[in-house]
C-alpha atoms as a PDB file:
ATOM      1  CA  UNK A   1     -91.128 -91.995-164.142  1.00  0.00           C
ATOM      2  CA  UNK A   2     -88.849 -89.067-163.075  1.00  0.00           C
ATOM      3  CA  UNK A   3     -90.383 -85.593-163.998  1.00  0.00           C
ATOM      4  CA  UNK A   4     -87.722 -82.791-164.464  1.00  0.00           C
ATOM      5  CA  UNK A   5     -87.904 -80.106-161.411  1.00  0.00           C
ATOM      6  CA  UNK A   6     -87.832 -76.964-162.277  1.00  0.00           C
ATOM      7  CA  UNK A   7     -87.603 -73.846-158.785  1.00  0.00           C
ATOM      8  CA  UNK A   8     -87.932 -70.290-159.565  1.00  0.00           C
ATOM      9  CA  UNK A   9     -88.056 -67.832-156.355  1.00  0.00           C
ATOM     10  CA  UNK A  10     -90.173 -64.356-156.533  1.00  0.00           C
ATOM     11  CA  UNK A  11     -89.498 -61.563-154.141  1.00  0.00           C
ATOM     12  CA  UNK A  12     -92.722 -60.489-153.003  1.00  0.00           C
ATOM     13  CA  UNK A  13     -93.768 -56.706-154.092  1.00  0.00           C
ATOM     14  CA  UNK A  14     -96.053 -54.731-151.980  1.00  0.00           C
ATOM     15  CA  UNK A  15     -98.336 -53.995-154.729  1.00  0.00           C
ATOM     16  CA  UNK A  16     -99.400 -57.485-154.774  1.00  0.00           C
ATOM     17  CA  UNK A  17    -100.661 -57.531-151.428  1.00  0.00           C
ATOM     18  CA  UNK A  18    -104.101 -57.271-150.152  1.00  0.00           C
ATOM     19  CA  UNK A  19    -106.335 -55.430-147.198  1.00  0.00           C
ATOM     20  CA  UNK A  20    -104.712 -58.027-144.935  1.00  0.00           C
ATOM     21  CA  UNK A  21    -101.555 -57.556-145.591  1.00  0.00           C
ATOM     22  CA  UNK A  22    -101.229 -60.735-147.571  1.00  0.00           C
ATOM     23  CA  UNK A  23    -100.345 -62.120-150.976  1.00  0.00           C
ATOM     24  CA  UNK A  24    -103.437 -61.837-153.134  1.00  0.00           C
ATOM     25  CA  UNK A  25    -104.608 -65.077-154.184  1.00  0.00           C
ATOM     26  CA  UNK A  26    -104.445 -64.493-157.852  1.00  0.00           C
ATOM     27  CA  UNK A  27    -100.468 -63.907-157.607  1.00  0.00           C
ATOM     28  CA  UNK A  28    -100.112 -67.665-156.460  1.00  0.00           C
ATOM     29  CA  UNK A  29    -101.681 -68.391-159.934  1.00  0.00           C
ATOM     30  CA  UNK A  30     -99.166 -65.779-161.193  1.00  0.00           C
ATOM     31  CA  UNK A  31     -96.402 -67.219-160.060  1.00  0.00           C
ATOM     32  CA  UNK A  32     -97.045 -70.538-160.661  1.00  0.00           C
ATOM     33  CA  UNK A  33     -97.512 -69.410-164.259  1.00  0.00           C
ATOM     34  CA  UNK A  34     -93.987 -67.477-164.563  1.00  0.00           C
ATOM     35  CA  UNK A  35     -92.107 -70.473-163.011  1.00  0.00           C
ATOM     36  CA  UNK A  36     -94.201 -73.195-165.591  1.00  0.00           C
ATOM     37  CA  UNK A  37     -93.318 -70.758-167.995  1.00  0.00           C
ATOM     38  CA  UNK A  38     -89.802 -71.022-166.950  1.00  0.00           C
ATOM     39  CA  UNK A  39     -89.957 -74.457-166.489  1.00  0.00           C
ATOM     40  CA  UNK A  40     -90.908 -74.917-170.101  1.00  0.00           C
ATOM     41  CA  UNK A  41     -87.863 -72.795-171.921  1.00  0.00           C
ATOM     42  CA  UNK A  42     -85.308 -74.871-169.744  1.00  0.00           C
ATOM     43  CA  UNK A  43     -86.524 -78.148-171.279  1.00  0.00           C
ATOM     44  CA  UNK A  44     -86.386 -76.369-174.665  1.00  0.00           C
ATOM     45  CA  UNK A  45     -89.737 -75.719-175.521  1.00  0.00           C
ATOM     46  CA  UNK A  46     -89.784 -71.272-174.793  1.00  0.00           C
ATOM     47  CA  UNK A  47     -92.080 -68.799-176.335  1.00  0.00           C
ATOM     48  CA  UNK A  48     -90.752 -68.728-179.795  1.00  0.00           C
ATOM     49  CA  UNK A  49     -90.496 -72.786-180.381  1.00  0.00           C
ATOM     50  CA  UNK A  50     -94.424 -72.730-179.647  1.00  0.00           C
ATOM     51  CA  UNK A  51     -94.772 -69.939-182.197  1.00  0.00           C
ATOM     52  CA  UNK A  52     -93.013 -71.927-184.279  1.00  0.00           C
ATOM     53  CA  UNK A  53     -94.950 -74.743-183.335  1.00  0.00           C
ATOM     54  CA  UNK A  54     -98.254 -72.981-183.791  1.00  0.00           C
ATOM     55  CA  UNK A  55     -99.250 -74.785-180.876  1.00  0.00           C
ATOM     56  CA  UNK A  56     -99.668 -73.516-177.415  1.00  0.00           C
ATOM     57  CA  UNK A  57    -101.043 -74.124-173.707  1.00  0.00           C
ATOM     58  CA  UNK A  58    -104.336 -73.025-172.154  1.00  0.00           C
ATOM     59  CA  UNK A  59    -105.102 -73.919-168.502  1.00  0.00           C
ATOM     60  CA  UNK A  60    -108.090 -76.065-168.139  1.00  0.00           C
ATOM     61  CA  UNK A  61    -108.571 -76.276-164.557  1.00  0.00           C
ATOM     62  CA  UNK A  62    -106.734 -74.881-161.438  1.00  0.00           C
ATOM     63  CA  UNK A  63    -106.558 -76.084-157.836  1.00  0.00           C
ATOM     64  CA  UNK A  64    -104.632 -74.349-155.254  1.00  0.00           C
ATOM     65  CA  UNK A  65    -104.554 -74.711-151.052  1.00  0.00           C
ATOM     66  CA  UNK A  66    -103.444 -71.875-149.425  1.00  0.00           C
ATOM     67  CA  UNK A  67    -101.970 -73.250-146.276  1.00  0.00           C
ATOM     68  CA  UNK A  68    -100.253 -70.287-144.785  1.00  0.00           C
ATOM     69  CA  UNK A  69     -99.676 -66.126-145.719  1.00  0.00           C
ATOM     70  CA  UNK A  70     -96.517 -65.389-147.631  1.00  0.00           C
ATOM     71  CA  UNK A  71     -96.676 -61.394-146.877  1.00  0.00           C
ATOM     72  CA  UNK A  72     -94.086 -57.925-147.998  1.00  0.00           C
ATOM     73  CA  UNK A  73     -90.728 -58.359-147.348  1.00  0.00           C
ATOM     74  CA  UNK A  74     -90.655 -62.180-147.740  1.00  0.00           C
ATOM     75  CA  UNK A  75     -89.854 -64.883-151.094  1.00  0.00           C
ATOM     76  CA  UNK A  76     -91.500 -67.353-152.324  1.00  0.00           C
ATOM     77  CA  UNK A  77     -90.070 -70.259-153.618  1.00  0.00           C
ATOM     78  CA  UNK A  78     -92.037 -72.324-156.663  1.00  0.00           C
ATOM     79  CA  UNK A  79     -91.110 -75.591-157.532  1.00  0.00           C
ATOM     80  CA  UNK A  80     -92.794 -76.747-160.328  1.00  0.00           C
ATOM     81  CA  UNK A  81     -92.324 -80.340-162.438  1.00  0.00           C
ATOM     82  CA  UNK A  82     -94.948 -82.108-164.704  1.00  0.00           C
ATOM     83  CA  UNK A  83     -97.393 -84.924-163.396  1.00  0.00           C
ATOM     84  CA  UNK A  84     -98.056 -86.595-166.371  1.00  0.00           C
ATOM     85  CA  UNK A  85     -99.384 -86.950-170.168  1.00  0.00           C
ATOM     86  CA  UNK A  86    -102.382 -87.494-171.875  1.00  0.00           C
ATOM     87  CA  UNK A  87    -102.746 -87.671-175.749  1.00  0.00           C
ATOM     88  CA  UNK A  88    -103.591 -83.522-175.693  1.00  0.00           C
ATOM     89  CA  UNK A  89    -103.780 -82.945-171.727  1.00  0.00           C
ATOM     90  CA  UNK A  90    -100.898 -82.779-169.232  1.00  0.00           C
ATOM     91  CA  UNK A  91    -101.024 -81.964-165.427  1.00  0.00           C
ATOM     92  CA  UNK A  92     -98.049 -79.674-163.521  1.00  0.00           C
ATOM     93  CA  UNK A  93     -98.215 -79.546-160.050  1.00  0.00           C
ATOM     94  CA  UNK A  94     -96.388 -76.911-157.744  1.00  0.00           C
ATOM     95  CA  UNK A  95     -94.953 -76.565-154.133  1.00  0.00           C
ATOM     96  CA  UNK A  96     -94.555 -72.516-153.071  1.00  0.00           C
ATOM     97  CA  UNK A  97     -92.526 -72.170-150.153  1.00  0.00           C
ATOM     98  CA  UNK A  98     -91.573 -69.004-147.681  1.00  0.00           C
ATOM     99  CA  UNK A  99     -87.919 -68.471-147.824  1.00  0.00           C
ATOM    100  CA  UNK A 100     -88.505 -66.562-144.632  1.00  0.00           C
ATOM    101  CA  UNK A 101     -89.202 -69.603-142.734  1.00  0.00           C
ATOM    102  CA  UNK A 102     -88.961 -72.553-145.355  1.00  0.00           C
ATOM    103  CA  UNK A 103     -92.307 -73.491-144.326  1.00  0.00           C
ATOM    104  CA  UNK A 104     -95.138 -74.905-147.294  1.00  0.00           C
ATOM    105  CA  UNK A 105     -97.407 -71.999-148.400  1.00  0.00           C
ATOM    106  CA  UNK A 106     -99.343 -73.260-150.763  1.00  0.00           C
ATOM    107  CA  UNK A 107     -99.643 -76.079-153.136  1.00  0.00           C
ATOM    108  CA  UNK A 108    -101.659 -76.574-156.545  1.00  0.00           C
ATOM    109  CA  UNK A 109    -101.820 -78.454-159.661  1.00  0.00           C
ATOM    110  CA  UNK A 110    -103.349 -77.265-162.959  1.00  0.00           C
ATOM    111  CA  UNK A 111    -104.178 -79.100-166.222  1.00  0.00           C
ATOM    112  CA  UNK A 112    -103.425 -77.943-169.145  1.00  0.00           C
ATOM    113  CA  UNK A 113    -104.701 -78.551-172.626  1.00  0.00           C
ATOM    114  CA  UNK A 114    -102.243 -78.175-175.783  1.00  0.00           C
ATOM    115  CA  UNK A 115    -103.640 -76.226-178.713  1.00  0.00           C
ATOM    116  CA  UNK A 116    -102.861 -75.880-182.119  1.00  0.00           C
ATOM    117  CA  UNK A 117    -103.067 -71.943-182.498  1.00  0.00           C
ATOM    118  CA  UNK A 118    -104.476 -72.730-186.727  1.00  0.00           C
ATOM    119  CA  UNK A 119    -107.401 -74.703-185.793  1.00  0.00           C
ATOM    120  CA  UNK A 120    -107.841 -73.978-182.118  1.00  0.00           C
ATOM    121  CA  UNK A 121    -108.226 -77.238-181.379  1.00  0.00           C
ATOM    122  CA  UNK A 122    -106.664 -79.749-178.963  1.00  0.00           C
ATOM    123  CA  UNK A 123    -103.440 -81.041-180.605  1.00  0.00           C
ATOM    124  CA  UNK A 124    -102.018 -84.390-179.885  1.00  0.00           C
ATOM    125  CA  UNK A 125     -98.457 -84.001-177.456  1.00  0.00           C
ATOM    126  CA  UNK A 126     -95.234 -84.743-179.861  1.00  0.00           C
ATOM    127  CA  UNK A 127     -93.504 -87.712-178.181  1.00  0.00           C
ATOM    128  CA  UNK A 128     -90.465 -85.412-178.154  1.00  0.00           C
ATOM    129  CA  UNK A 129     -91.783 -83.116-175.920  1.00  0.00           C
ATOM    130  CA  UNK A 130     -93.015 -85.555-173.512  1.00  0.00           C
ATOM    131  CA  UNK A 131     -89.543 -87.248-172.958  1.00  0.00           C
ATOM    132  CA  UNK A 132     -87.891 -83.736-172.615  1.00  0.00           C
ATOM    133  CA  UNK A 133     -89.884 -83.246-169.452  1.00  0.00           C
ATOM    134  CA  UNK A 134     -90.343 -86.867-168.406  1.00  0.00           C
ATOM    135  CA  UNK A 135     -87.222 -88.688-169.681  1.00  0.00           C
ATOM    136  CA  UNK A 136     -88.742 -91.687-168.483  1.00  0.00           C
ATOM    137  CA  UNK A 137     -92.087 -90.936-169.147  1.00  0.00           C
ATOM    138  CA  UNK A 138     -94.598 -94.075-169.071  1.00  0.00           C
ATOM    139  CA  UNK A 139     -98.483 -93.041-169.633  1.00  0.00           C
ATOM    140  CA  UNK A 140     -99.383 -96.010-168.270  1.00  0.00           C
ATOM    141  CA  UNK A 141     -98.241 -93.951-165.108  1.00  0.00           C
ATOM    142  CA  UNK A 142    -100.862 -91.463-165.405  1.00  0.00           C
ATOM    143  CA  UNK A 143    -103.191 -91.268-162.340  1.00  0.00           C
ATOM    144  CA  UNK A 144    -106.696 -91.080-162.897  1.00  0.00           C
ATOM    145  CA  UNK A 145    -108.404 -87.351-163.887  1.00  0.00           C
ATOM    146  CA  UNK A 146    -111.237 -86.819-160.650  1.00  0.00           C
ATOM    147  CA  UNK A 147    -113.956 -84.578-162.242  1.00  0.00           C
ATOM    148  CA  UNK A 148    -114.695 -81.301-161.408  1.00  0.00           C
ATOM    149  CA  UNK A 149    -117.252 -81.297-158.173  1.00  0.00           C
ATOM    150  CA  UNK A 150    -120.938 -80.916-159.206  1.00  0.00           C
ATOM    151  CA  UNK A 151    -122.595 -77.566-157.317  1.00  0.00           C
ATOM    152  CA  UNK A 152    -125.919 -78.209-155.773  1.00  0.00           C
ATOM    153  CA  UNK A 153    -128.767 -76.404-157.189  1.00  0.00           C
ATOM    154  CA  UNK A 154    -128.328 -72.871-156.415  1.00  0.00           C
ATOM    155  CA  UNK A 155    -130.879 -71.255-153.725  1.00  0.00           C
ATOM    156  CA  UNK A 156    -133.690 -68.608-154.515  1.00  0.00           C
ATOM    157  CA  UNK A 157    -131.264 -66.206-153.523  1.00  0.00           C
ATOM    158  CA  UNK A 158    -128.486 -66.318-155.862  1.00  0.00           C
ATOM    159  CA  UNK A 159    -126.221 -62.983-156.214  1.00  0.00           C
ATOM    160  CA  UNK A 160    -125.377 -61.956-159.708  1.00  0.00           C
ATOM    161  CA  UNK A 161    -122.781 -59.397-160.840  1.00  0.00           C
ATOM    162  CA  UNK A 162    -121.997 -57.799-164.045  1.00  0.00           C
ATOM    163  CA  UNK A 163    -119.211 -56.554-165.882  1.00  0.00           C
ATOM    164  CA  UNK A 164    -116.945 -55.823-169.141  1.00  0.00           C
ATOM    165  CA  UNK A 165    -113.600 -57.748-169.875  1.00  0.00           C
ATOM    166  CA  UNK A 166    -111.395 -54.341-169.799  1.00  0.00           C
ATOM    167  CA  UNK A 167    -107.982 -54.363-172.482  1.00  0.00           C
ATOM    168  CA  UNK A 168    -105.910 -54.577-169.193  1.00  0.00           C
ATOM    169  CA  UNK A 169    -107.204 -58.284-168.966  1.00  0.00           C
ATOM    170  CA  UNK A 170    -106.307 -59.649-172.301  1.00  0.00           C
ATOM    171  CA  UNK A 171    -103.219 -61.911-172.747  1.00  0.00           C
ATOM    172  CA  UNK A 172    -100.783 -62.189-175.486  1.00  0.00           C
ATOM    173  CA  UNK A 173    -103.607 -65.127-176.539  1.00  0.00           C
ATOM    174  CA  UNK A 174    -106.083 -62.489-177.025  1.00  0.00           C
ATOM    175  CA  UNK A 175    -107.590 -64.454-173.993  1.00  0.00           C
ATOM    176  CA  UNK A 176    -108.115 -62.672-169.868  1.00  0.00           C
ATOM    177  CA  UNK A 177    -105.818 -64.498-168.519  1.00  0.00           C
ATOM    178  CA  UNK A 178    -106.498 -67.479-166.371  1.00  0.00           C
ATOM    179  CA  UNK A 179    -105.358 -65.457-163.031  1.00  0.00           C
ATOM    180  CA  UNK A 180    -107.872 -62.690-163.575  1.00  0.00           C
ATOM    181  CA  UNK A 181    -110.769 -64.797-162.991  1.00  0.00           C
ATOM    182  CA  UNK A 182    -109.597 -65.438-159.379  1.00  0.00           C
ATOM    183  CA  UNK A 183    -110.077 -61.460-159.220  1.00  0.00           C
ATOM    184  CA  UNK A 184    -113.289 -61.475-160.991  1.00  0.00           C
ATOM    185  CA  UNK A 185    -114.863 -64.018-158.376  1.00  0.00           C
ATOM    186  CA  UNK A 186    -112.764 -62.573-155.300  1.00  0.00           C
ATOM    187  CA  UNK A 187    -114.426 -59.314-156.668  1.00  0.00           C
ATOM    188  CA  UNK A 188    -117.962 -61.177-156.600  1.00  0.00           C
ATOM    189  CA  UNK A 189    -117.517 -61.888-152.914  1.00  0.00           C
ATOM    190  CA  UNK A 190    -116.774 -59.005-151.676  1.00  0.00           C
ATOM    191  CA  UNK A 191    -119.813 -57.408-153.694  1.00  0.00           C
ATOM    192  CA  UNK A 192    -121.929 -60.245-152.316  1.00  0.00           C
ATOM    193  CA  UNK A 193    -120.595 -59.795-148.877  1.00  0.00           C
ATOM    194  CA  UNK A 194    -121.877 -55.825-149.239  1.00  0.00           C
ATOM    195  CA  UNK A 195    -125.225 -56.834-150.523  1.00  0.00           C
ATOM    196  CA  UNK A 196    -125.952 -58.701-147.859  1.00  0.00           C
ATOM    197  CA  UNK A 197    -125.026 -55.808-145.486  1.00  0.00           C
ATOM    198  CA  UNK A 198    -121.424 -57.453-144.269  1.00  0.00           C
ATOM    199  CA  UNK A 199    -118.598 -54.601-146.087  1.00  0.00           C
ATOM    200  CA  UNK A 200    -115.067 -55.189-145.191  1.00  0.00           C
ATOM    201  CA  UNK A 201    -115.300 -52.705-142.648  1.00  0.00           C
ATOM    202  CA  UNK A 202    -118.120 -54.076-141.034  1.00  0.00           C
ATOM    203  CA  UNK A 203    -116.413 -57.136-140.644  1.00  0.00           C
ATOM    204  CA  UNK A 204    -113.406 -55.936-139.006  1.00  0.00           C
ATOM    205  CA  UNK A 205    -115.549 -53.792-136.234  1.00  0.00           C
ATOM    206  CA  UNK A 206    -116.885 -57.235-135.817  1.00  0.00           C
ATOM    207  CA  UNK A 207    -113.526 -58.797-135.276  1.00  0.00           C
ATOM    208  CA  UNK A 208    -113.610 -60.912-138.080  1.00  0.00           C
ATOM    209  CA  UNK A 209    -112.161 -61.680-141.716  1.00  0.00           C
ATOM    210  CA  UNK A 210    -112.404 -64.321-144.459  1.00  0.00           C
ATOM    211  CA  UNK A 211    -109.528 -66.027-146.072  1.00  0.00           C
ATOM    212  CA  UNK A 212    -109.256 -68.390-149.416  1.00  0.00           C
ATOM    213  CA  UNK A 213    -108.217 -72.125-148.255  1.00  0.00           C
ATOM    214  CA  UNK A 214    -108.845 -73.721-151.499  1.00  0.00           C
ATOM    215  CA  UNK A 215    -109.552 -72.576-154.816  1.00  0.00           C
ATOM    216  CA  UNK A 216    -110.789 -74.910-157.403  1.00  0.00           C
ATOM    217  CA  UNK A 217    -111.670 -73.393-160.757  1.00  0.00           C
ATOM    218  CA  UNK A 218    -112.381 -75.411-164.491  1.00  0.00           C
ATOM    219  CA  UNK A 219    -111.855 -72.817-167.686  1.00  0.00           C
ATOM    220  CA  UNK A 220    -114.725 -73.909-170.103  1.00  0.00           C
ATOM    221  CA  UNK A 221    -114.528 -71.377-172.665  1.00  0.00           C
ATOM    222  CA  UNK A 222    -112.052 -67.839-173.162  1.00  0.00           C
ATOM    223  CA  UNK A 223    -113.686 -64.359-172.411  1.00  0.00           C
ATOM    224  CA  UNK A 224    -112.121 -62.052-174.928  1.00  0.00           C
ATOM    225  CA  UNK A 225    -111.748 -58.085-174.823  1.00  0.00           C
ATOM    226  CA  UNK A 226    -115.778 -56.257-174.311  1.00  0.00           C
ATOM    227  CA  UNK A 227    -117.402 -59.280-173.544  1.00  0.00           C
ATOM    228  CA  UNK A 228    -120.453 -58.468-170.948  1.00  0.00           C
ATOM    229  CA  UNK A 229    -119.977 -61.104-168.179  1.00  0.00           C
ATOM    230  CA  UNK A 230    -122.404 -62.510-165.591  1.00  0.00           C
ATOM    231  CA  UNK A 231    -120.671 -63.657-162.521  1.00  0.00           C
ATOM    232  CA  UNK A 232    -123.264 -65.718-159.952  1.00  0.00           C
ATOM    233  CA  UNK A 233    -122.584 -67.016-156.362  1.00  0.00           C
ATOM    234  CA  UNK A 234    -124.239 -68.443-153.655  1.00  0.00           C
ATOM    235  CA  UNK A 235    -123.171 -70.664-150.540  1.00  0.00           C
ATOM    236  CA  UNK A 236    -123.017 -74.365-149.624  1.00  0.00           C
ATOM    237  CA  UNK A 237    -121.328 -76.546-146.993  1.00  0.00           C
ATOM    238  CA  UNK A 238    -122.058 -74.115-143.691  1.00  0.00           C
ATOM    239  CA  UNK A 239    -119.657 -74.988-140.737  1.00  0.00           C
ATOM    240  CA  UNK A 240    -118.350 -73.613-137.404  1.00  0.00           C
ATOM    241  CA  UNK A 241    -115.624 -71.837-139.271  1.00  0.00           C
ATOM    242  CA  UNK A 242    -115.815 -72.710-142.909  1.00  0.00           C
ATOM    243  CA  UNK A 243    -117.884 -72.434-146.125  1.00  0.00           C
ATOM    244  CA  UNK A 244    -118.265 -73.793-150.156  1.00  0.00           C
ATOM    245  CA  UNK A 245    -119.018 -70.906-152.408  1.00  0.00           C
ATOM    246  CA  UNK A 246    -119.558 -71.544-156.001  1.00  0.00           C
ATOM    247  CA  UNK A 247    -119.271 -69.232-158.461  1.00  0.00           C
ATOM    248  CA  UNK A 248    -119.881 -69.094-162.248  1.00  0.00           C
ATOM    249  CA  UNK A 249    -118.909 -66.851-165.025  1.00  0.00           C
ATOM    250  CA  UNK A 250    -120.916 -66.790-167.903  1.00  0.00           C
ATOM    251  CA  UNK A 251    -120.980 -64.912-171.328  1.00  0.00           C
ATOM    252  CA  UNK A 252    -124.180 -62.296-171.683  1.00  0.00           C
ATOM    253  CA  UNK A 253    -124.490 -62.318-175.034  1.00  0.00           C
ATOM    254  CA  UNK A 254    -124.965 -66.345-175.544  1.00  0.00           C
ATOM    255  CA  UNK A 255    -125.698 -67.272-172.435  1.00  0.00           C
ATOM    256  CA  UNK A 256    -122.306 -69.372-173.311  1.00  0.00           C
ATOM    257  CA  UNK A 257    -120.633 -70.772-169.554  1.00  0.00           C
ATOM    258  CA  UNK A 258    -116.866 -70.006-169.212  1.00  0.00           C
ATOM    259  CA  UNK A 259    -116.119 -70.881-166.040  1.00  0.00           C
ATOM    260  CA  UNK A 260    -116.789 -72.315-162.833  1.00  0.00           C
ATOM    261  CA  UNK A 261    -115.505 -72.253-159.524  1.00  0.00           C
ATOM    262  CA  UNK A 262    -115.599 -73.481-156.017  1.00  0.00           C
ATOM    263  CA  UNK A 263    -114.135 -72.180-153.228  1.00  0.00           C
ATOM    264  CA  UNK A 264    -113.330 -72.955-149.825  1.00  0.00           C
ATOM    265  CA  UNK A 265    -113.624 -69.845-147.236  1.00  0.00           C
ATOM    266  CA  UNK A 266    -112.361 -70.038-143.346  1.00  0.00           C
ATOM    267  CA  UNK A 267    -113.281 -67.677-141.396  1.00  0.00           C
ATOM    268  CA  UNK A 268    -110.649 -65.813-138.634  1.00  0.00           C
ATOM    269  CA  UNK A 269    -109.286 -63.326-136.704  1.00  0.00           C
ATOM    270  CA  UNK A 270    -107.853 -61.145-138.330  1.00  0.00           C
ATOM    271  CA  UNK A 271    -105.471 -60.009-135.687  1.00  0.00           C
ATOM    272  CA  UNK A 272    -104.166 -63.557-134.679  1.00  0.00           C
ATOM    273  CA  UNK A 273    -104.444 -65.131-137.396  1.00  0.00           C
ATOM    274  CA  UNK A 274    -106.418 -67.845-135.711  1.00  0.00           C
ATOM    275  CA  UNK A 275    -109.835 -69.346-136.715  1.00  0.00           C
ATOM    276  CA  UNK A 276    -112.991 -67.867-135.520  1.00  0.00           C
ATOM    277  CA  UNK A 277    -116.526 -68.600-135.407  1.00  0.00           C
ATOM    278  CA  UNK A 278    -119.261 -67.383-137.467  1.00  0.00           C
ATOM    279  CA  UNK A 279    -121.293 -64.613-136.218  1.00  0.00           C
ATOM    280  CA  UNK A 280    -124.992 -65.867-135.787  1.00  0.00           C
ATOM    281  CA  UNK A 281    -126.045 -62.460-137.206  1.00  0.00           C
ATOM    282  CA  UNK A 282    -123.650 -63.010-140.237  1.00  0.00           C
ATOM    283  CA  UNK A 283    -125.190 -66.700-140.485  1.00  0.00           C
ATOM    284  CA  UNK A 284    -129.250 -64.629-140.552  1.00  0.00           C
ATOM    285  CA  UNK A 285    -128.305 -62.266-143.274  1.00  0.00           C
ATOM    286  CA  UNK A 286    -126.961 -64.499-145.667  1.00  0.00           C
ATOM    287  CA  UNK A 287    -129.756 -67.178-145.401  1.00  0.00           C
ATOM    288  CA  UNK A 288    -131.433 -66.236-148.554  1.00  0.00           C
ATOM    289  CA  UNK A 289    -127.958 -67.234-150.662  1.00  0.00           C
ATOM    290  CA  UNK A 290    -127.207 -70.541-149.116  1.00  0.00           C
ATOM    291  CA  UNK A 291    -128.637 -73.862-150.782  1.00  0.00           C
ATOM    292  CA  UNK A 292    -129.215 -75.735-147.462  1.00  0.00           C
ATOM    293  CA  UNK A 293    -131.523 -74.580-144.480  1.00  0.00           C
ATOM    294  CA  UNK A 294    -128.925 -73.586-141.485  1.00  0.00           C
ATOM    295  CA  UNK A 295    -129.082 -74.764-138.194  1.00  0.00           C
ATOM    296  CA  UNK A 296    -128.187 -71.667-136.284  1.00  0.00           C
ATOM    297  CA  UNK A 297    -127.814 -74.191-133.298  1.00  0.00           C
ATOM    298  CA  UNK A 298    -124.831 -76.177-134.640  1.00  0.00           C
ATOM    299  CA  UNK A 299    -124.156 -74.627-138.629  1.00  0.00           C
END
């Protein structure tokens, strides 16, 4: 099998940096996106065949590792081909790259489902389509799907946040896009962070920071425009350096579950770069939102 490769490169804007002067997580998704996109019209299949088509694709699940900062002033590279075929489901994976330096910056893989925009259901893949990304296209190829990682039973003190899907959020699908709910859960740590007495700030006088190394995130059901959403966290998987939080977003009015996440922090210095240590203090406060008692000896 010998997937068509498809590179797109971004020059990175300052607006789409964060507090620490890096790429914000949710532009990875972004880009990946554009250069699918991209990836899509050069095989012949662009905006207006799908229209045609009344079909279209909707991300099911996202995972991304963040191996190193792209920052201002640098380019990212995406290379982007597809992994394989199911009857309605197909998996594209992605290499970003620094044009800086040329080194790996991240790497992900999503799964998308294809719709048929009339019924909003899963359509099955035309044949045609498959072979014009996958000339050579064999589904007996296909690796085997892992499922999405079951979150332990969340602790007695499990953070909740609310909010409203603003029109800013909303998609030509009349969907929030799939990159906002990265925001809406990086949003939900930071507010758990503060709740718990740790702000940004705080942090940084303490001479630390935390950065995404892995995002992996399953899209259940859309949020549309107004929707009321409930977005829960709590911790799992305490180490030295690292930690699991889980996240999900769920509808208020239905109680309906969109999405879930997990996510792999590290924490560092934020000067160097370099990992760093837990605080013992930070370990105390947060003891209430973590599933598993922690050994302040050896967490």
């Amino acid at each position: 099998m010998s997937p068509l490769i498809h590179e797109r490169t971004f020059r990175i804007r300052h607006y789409e940096c964060d507090a620490y002067g890096h790429v914000n997580n949710a532009n990875y998704v972004r880009y990946m996106q554009e250069a699918a996109f991209d990836a899509s019209a050069a095989v012949g299949y662009d905006f207006n065949r799908y229209v045609e088509m009344n079909c279209l694709w909707l991300i099911r699940e996202t995972d991304i590792e963040y191996l190193r900062p792209l920052k201002y002033g640098d380019s990212v590279r995406v290379k982007t081909w597809v992994d394989d075929f199911r009857r309605v489901r197909s998996r594209r994976m992605y290499e970003l790259y620094s044009l800086n330096d040329g080194e790996l910056a991240a790497r992900a893989n999503t799964d998308w489902v294809f719709m048929d925009t009339k019924t909003n259901r899963p359509a099955t893949i035309p044949e045609e389509m498959i072979r014009a990304f996958i000339p050579n296209h064999d589904s007996k190829d296909a690796p085997p799907r892992q499922k999405f990682p079951v979150a332990p039973p969340p602790p007695p003190g499990i953070f909740k946040m609310y909010m409203k899907v603003p029109w800013r959020d909303v998609d030509t699908a009349g969907h929030v896009n799939n990159a906002m709910y990265l925001s809406y859960i990086s949003d939900c740590g930071m507010a758990v962070a503060a709740h718990f007495g740790w702000t940004i700030q705080k942090m940084w006088e303490a001479g630390f920071g935390i950065i995404v190394r892995r995002h992996q995130i399953e899209y259940l059901r859309e949020a549309l425009m107004d929707d009321e959403l409930e977005i829960a966290t709590y911790l799992s998987d305490l180490k030295r350096a690292t930690a699991i939080r889980h996240y999900t977003i769920t509808r208020v009015k239905d109680n309906e579950l969109l999405t879930r996440a997990r996510t792999l922090y590290v924490w560092i210095d934020p000067k160097t770069g370099s990992v760093k240590r837990m605080p013992e203090e930070f370990l105390r406060d947060f003891e209430g939102n973590v599933v598993q008692p922690i050994d302040f000896q050896n967490p």
